[in-house]
PDB file of N, CA and C in Angstrom:
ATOM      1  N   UNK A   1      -3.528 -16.611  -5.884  1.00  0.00           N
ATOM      2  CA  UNK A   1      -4.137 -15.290  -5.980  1.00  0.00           C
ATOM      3  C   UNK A   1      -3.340 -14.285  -5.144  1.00  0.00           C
ATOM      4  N   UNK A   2      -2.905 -14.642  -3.681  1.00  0.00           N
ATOM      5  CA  UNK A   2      -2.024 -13.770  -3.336  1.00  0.00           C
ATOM      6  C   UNK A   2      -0.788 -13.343  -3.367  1.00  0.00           C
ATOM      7  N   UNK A   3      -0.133 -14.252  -4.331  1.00  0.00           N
ATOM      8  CA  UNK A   3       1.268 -14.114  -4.905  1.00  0.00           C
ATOM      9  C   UNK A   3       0.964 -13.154  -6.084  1.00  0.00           C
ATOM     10  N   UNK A   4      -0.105 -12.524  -7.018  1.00  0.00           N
ATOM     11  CA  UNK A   4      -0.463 -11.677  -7.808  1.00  0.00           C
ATOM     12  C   UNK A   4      -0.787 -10.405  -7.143  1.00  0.00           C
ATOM     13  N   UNK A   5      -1.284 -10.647  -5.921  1.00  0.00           N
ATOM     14  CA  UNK A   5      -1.477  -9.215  -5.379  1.00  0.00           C
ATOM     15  C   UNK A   5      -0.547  -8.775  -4.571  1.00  0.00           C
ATOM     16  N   UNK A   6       0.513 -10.037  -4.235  1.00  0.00           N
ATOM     17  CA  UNK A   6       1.172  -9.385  -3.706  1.00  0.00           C
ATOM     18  C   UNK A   6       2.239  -8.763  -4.543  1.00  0.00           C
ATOM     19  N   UNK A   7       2.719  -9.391  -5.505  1.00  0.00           N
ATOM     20  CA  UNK A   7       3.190  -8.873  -6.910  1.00  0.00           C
ATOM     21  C   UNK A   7       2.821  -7.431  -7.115  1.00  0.00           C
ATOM     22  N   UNK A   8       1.315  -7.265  -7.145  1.00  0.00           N
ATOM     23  CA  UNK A   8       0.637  -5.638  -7.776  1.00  0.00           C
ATOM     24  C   UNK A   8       1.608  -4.813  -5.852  1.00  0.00           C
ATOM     25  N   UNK A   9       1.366  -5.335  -5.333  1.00  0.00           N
ATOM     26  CA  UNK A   9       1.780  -4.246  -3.982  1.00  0.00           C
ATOM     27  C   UNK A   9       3.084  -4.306  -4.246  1.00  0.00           C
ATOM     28  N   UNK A  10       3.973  -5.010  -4.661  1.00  0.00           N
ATOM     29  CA  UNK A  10       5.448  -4.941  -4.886  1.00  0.00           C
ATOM     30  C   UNK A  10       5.509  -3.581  -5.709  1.00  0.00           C
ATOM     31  N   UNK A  11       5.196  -3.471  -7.126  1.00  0.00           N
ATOM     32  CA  UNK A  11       5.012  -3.030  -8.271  1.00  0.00           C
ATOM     33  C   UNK A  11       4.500  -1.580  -7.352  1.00  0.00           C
ATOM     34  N   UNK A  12       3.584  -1.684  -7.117  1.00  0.00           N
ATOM     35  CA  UNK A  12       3.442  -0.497  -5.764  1.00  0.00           C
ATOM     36  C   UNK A  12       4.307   0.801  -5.505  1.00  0.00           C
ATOM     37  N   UNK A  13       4.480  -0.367  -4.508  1.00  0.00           N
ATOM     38  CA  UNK A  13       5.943   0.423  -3.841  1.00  0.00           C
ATOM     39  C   UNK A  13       7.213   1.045  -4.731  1.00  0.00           C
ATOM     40  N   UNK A  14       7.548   0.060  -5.496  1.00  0.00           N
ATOM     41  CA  UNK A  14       8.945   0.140  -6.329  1.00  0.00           C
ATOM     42  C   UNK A  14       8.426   1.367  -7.335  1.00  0.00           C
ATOM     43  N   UNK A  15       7.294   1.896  -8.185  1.00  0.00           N
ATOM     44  CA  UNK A  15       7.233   2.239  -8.684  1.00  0.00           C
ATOM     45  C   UNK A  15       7.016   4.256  -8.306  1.00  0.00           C
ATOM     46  N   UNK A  16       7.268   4.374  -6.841  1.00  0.00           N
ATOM     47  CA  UNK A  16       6.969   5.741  -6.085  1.00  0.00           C
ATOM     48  C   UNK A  16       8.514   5.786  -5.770  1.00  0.00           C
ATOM     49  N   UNK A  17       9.500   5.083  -5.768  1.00  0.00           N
ATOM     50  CA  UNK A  17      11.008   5.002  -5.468  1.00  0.00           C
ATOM     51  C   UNK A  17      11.545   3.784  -5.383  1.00  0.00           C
ATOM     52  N   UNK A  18      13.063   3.332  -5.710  1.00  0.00           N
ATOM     53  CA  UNK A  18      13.555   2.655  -5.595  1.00  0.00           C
ATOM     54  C   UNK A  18      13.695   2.373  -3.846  1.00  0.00           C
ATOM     55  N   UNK A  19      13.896   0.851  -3.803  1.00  0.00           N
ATOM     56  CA  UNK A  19      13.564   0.481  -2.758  1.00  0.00           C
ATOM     57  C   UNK A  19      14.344  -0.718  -2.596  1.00  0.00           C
ATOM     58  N   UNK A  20      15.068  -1.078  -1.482  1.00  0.00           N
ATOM     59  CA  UNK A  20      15.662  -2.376  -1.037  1.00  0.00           C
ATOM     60  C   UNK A  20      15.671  -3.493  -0.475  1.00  0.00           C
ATOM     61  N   UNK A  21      15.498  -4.533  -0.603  1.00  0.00           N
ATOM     62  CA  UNK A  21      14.530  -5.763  -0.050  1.00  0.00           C
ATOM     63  C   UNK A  21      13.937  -5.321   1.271  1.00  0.00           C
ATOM     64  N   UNK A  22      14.803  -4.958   2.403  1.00  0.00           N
ATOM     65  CA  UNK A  22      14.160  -5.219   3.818  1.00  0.00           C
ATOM     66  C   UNK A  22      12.924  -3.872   4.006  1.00  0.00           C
ATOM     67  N   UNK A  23      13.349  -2.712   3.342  1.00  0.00           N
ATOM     68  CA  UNK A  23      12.383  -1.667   2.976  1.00  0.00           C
ATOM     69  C   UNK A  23      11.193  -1.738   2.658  1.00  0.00           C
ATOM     70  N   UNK A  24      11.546  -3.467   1.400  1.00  0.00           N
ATOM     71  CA  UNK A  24       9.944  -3.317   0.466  1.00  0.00           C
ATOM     72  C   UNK A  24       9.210  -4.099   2.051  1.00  0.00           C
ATOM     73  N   UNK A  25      10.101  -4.927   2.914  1.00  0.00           N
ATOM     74  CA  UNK A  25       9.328  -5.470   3.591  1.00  0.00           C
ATOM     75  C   UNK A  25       8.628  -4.533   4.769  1.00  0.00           C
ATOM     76  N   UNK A  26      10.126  -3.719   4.938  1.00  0.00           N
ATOM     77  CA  UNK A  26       8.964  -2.457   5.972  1.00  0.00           C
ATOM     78  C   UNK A  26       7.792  -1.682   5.344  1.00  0.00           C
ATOM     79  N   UNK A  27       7.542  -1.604   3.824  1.00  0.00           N
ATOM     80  CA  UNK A  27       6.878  -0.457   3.199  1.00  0.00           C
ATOM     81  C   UNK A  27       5.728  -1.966   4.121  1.00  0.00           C
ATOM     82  N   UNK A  28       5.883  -2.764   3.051  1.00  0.00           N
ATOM     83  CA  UNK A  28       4.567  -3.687   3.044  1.00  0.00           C
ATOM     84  C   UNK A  28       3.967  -4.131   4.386  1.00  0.00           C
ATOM     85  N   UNK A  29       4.822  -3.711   5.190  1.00  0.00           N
ATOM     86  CA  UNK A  29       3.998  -3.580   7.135  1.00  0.00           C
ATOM     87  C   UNK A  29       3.317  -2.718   7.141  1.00  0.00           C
ATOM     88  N   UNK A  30       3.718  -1.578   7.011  1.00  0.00           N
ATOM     89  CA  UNK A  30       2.917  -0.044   6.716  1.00  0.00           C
ATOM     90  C   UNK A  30       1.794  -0.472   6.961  1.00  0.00           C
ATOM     91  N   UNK A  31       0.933  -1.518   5.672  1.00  0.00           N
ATOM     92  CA  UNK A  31      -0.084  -1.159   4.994  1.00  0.00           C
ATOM     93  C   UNK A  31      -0.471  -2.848   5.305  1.00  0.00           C
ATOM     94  N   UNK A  32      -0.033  -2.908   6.548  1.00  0.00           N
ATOM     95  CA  UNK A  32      -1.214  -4.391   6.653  1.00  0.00           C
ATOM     96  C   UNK A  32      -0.622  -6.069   6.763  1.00  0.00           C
ATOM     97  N   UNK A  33       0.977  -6.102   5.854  1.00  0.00           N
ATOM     98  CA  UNK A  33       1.296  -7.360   5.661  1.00  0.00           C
ATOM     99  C   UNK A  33       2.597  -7.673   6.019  1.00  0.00           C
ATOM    100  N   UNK A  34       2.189  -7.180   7.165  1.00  0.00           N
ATOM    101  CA  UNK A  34       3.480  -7.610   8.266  1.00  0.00           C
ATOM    102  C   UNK A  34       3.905  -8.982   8.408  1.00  0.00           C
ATOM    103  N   UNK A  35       2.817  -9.786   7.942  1.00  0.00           N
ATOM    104  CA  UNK A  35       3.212 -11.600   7.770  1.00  0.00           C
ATOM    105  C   UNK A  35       3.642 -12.246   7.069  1.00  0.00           C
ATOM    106  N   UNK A  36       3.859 -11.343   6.175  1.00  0.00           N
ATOM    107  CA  UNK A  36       4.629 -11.790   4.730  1.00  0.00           C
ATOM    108  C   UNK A  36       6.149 -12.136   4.815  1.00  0.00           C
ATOM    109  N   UNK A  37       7.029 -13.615   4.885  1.00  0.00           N
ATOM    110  CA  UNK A  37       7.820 -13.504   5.145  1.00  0.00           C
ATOM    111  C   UNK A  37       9.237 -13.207   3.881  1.00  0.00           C
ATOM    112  N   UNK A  38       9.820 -13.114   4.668  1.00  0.00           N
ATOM    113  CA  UNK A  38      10.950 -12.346   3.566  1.00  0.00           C
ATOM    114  C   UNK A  38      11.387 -13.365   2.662  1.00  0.00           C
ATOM    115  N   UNK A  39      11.502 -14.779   3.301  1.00  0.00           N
ATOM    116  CA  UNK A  39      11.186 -15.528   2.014  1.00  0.00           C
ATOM    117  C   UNK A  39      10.528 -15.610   1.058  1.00  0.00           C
ATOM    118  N   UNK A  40       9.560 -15.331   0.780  1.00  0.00           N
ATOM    119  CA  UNK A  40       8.759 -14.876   0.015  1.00  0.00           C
ATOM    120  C   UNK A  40       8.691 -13.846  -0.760  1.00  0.00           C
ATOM    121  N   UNK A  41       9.021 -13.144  -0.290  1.00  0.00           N
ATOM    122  CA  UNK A  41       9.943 -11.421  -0.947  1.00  0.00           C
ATOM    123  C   UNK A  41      10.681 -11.605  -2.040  1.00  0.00           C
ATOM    124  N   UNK A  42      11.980 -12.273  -1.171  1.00  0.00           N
ATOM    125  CA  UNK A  42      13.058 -12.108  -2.632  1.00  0.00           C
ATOM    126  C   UNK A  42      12.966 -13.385  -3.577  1.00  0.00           C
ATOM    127  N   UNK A  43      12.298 -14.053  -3.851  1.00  0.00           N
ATOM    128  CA  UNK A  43      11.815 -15.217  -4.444  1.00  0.00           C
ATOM    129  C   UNK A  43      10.804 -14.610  -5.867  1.00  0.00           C
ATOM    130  N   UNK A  44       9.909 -13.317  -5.026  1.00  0.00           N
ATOM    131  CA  UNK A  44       9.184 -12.983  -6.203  1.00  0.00           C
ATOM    132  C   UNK A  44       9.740 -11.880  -6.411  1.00  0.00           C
ATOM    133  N   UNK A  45      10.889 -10.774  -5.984  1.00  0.00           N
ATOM    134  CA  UNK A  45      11.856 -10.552  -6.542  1.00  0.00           C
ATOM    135  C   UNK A  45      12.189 -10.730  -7.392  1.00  0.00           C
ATOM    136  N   UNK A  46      12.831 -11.807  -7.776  1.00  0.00           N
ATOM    137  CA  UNK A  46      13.719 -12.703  -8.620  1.00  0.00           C
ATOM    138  C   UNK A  46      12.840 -13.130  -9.823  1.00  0.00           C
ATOM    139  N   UNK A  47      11.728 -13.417  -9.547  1.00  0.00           N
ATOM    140  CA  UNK A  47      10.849 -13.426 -10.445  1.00  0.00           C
ATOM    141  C   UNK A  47      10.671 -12.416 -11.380  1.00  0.00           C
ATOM    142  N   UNK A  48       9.817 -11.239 -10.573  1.00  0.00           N
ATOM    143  CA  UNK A  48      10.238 -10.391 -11.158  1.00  0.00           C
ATOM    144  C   UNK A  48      11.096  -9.691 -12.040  1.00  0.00           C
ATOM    145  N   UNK A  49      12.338  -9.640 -11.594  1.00  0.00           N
ATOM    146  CA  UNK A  49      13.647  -9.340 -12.639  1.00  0.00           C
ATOM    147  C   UNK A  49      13.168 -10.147 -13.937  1.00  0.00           C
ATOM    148  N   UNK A  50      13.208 -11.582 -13.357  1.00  0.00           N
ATOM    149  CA  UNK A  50      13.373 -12.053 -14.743  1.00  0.00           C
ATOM    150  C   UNK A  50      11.998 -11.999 -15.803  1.00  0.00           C
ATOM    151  N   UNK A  51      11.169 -11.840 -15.299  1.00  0.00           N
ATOM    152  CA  UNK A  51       9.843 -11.088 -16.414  1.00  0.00           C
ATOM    153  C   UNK A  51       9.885  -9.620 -16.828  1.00  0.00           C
ATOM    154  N   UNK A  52      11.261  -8.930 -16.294  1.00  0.00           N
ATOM    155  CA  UNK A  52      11.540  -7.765 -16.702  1.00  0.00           C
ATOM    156  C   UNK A  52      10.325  -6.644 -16.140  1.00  0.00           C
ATOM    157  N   UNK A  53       9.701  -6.928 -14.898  1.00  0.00           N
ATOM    158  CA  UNK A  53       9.042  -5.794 -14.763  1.00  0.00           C
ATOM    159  C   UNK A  53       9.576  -5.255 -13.563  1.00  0.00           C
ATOM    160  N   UNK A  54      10.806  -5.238 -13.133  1.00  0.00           N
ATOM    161  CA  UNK A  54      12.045  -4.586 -12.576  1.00  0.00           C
ATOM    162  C   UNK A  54      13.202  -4.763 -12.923  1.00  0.00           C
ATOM    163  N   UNK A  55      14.411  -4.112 -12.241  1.00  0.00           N
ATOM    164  CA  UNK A  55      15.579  -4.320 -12.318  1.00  0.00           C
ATOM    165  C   UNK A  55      15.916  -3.915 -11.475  1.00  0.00           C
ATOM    166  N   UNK A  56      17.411  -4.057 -11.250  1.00  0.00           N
ATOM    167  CA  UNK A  56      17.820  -3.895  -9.488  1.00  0.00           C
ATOM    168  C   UNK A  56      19.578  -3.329  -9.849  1.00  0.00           C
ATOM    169  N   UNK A  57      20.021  -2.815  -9.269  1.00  0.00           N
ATOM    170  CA  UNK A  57      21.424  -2.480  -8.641  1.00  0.00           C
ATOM    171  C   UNK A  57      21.698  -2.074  -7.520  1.00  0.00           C
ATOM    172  N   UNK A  58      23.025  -2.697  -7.469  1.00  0.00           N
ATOM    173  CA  UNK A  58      23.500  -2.325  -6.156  1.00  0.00           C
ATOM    174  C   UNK A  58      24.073  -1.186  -6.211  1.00  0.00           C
ATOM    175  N   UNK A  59      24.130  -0.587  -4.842  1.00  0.00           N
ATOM    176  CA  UNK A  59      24.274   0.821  -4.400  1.00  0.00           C
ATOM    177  C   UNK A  59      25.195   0.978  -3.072  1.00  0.00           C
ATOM    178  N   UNK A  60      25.945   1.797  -2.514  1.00  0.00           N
ATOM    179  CA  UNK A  60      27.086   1.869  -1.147  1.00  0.00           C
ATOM    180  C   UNK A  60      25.435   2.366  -0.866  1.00  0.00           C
ATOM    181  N   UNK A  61      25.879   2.203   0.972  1.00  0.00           N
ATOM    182  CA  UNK A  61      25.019   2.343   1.848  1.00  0.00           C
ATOM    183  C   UNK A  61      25.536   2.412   2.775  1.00  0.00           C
ATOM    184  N   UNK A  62      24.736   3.918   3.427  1.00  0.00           N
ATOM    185  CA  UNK A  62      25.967   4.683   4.487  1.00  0.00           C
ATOM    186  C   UNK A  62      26.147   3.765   5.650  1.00  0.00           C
ATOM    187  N   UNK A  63      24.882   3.210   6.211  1.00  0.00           N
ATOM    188  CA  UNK A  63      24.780   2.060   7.252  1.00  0.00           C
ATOM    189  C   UNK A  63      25.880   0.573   7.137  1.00  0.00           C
ATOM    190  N   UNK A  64      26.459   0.420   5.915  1.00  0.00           N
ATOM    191  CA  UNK A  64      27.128  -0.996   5.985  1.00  0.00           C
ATOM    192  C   UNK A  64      27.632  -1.508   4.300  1.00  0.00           C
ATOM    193  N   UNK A  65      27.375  -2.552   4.170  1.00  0.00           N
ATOM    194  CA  UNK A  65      27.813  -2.615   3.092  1.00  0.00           C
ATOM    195  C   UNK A  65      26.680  -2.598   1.659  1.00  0.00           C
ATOM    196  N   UNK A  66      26.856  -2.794   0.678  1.00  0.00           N
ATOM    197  CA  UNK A  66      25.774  -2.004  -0.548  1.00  0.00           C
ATOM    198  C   UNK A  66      24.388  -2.706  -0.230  1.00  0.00           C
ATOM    199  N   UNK A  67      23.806  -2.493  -1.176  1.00  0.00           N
ATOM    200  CA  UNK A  67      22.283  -2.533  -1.085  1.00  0.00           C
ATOM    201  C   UNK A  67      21.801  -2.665  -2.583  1.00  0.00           C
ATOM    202  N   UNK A  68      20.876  -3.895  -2.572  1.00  0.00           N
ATOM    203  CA  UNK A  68      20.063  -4.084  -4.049  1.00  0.00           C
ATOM    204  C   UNK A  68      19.079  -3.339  -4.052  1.00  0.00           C
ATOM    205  N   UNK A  69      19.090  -2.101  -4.627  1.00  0.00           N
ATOM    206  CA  UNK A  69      18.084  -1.413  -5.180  1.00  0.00           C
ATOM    207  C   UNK A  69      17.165  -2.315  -6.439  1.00  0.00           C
ATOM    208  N   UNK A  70      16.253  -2.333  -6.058  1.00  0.00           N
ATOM    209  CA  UNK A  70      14.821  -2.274  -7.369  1.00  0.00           C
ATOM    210  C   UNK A  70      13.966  -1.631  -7.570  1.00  0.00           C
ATOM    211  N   UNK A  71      13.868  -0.760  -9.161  1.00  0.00           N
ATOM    212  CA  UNK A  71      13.809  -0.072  -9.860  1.00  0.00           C
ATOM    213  C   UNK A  71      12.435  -0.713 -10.683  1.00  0.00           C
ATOM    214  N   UNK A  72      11.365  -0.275 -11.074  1.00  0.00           N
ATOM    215  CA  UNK A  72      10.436  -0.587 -12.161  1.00  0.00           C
ATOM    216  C   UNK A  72      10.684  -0.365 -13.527  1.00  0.00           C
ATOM    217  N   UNK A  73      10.571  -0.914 -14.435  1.00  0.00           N
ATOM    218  CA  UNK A  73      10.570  -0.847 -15.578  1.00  0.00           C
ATOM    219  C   UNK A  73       9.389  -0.614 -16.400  1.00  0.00           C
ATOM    220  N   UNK A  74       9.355   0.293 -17.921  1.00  0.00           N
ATOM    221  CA  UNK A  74       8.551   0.430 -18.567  1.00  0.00           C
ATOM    222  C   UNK A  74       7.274  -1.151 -18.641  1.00  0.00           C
ATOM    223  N   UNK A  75       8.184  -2.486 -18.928  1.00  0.00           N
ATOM    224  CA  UNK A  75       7.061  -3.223 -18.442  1.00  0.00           C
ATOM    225  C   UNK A  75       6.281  -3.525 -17.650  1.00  0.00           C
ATOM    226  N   UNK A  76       7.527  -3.365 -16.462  1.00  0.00           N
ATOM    227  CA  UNK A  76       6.613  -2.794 -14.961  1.00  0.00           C
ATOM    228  C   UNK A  76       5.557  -1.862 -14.789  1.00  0.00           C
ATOM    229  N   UNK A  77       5.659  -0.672 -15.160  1.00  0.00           N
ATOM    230  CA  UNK A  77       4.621   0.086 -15.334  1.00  0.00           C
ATOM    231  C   UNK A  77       3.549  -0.132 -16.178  1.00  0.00           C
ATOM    232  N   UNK A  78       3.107  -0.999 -16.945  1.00  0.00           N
ATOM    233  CA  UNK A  78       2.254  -1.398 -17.865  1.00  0.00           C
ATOM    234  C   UNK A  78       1.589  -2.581 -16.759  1.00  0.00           C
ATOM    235  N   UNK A  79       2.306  -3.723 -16.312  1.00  0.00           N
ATOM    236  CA  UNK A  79       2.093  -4.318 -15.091  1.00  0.00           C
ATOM    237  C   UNK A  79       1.226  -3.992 -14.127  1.00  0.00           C
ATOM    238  N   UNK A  80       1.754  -3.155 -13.649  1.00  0.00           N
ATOM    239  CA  UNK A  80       1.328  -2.192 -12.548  1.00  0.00           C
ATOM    240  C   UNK A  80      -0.438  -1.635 -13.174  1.00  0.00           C
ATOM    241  N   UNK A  81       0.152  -0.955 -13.983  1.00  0.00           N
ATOM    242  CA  UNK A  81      -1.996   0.009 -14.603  1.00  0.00           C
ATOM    243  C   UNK A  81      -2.715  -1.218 -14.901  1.00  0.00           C
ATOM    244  N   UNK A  82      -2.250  -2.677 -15.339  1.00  0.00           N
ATOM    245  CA  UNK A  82      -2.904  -3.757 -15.864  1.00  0.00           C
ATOM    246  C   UNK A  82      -3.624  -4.457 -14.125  1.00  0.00           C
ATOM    247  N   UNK A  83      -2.742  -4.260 -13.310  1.00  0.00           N
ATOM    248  CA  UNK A  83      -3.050  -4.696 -11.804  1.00  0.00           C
ATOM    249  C   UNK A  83      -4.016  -3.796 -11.393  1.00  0.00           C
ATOM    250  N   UNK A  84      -3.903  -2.378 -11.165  1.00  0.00           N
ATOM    251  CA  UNK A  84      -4.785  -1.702 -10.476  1.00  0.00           C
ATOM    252  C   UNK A  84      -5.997  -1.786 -10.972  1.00  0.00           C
ATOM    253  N   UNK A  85      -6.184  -1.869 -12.382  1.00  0.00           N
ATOM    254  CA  UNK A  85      -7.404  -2.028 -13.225  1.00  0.00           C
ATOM    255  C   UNK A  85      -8.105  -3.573 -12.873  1.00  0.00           C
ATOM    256  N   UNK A  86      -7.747  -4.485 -12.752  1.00  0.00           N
ATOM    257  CA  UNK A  86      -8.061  -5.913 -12.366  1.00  0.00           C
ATOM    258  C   UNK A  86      -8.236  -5.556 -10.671  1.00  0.00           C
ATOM    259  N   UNK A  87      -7.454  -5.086 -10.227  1.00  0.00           N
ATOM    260  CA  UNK A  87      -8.371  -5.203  -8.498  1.00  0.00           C
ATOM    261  C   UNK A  87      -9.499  -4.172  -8.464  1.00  0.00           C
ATOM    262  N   UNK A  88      -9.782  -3.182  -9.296  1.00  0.00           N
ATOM    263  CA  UNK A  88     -10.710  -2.995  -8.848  1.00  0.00           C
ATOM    264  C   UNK A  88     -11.514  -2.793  -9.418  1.00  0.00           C
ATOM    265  N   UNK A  89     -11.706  -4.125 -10.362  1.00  0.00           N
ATOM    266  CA  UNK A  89     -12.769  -4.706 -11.182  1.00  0.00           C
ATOM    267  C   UNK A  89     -13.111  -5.779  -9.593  1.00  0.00           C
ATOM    268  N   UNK A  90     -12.214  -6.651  -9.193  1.00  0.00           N
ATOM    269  CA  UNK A  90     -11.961  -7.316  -8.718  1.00  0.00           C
ATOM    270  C   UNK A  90     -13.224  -6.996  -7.593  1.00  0.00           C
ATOM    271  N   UNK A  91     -12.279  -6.524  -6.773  1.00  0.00           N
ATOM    272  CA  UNK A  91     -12.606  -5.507  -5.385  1.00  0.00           C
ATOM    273  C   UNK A  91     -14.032  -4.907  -5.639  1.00  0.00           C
ATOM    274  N   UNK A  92     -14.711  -4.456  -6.986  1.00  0.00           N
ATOM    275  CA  UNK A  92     -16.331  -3.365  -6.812  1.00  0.00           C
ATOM    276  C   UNK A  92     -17.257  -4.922  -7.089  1.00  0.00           C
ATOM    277  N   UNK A  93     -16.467  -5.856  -7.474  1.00  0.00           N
ATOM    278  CA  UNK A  93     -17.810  -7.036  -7.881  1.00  0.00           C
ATOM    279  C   UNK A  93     -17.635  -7.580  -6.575  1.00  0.00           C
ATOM    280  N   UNK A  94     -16.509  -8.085  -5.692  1.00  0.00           N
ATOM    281  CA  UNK A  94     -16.172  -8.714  -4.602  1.00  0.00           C
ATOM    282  C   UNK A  94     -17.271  -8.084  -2.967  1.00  0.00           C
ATOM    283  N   UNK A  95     -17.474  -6.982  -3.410  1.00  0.00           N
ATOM    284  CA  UNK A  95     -17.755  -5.557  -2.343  1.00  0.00           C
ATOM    285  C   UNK A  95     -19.602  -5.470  -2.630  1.00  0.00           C
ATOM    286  N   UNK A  96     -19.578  -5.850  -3.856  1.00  0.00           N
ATOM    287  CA  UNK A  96     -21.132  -5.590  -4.277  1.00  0.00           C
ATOM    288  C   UNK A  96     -21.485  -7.298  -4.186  1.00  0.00           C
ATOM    289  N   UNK A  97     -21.148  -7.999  -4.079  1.00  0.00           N
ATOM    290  CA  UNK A  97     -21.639  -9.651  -3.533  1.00  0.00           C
ATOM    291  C   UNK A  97     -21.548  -9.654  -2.456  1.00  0.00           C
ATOM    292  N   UNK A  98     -20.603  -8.962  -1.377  1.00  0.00           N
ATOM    293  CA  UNK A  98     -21.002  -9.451   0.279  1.00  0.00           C
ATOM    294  C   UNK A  98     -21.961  -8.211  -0.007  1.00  0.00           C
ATOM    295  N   UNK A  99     -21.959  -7.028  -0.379  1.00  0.00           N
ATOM    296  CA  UNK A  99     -23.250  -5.612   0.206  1.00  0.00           C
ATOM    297  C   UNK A  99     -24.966  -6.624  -0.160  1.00  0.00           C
ATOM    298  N   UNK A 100     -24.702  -7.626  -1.238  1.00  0.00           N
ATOM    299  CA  UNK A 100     -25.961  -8.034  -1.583  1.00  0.00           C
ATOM    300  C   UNK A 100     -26.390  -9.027  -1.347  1.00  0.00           C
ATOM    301  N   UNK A 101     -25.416 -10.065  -1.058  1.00  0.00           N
ATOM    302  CA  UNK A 101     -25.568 -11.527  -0.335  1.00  0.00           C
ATOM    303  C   UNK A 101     -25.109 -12.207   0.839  1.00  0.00           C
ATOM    304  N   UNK A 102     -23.748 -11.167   1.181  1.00  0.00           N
ATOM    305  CA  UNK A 102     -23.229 -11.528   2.433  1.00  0.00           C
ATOM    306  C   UNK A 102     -24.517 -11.316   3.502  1.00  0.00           C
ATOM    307  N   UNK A 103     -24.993 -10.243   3.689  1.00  0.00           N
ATOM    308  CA  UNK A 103     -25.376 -10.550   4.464  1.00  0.00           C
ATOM    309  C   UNK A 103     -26.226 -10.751   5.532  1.00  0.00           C
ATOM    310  N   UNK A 104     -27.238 -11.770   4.084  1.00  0.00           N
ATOM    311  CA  UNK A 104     -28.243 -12.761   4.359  1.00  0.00           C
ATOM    312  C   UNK A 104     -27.455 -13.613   5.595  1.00  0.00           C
ATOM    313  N   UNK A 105     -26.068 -14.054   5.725  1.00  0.00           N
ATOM    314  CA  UNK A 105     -25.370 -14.997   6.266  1.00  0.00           C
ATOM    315  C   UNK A 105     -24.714 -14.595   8.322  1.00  0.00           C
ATOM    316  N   UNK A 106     -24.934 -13.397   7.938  1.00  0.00           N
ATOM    317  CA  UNK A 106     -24.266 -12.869   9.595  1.00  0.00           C
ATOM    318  C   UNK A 106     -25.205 -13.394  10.363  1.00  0.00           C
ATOM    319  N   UNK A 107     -24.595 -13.446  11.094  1.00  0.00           N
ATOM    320  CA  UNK A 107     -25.158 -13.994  12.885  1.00  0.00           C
ATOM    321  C   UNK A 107     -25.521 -12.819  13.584  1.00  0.00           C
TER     322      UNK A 107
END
């Protein structure tokens, strides 16, 4: 389940600007998932590419040597509205079971 959301937060990011592995990993601190290790990153990366809901090129980079940009794609973007729509189907049933049963359970 969290390799899908973390997928939809990839899709995220990439889709407001192109973005370069260690970037997507700073965007994705930003916002909470600073534990996510970079192994994990370019693995679903790679994934990605190959389900075509990105693409990537390299680019010079004033700091050193080039940089893999990734780029969203039209499938990507279909991806992406198919994700936001599922979390928060997800997220209002998830939110309305603890508001109505959680919590019978607190201490």
């Amino acid at each position: 389940m969290l390799k899908g959301i973390l997928q939809g937060c990839l899709l995220i990011l990439i889709n407001q600007k192109p973005y370069y592995g260690y970037e997507i990993s700073q965007g994705l601190s930003q916002y909470g998932f600073e534990n996510v290790p970079k192994g994990t990153i370019y693995p679903l990366l790679i994934s990605m590419e190959k389900k075509e809901l990105i693409f990537s090129n390299m680019q010079p980079s004033k700091e050193g040597p080039k940089r893999k940009y990734y780029y969203i794609t039209d499938n990507g973007k279909q991806a992406l509205e198919s994700f936001i729509s599922q979390w928060n189907h997800l997220s209002l049933n998830v939110n309305k079971l603890i508001n109505e049963r959680g919590k019978k359970y607190e201490n």
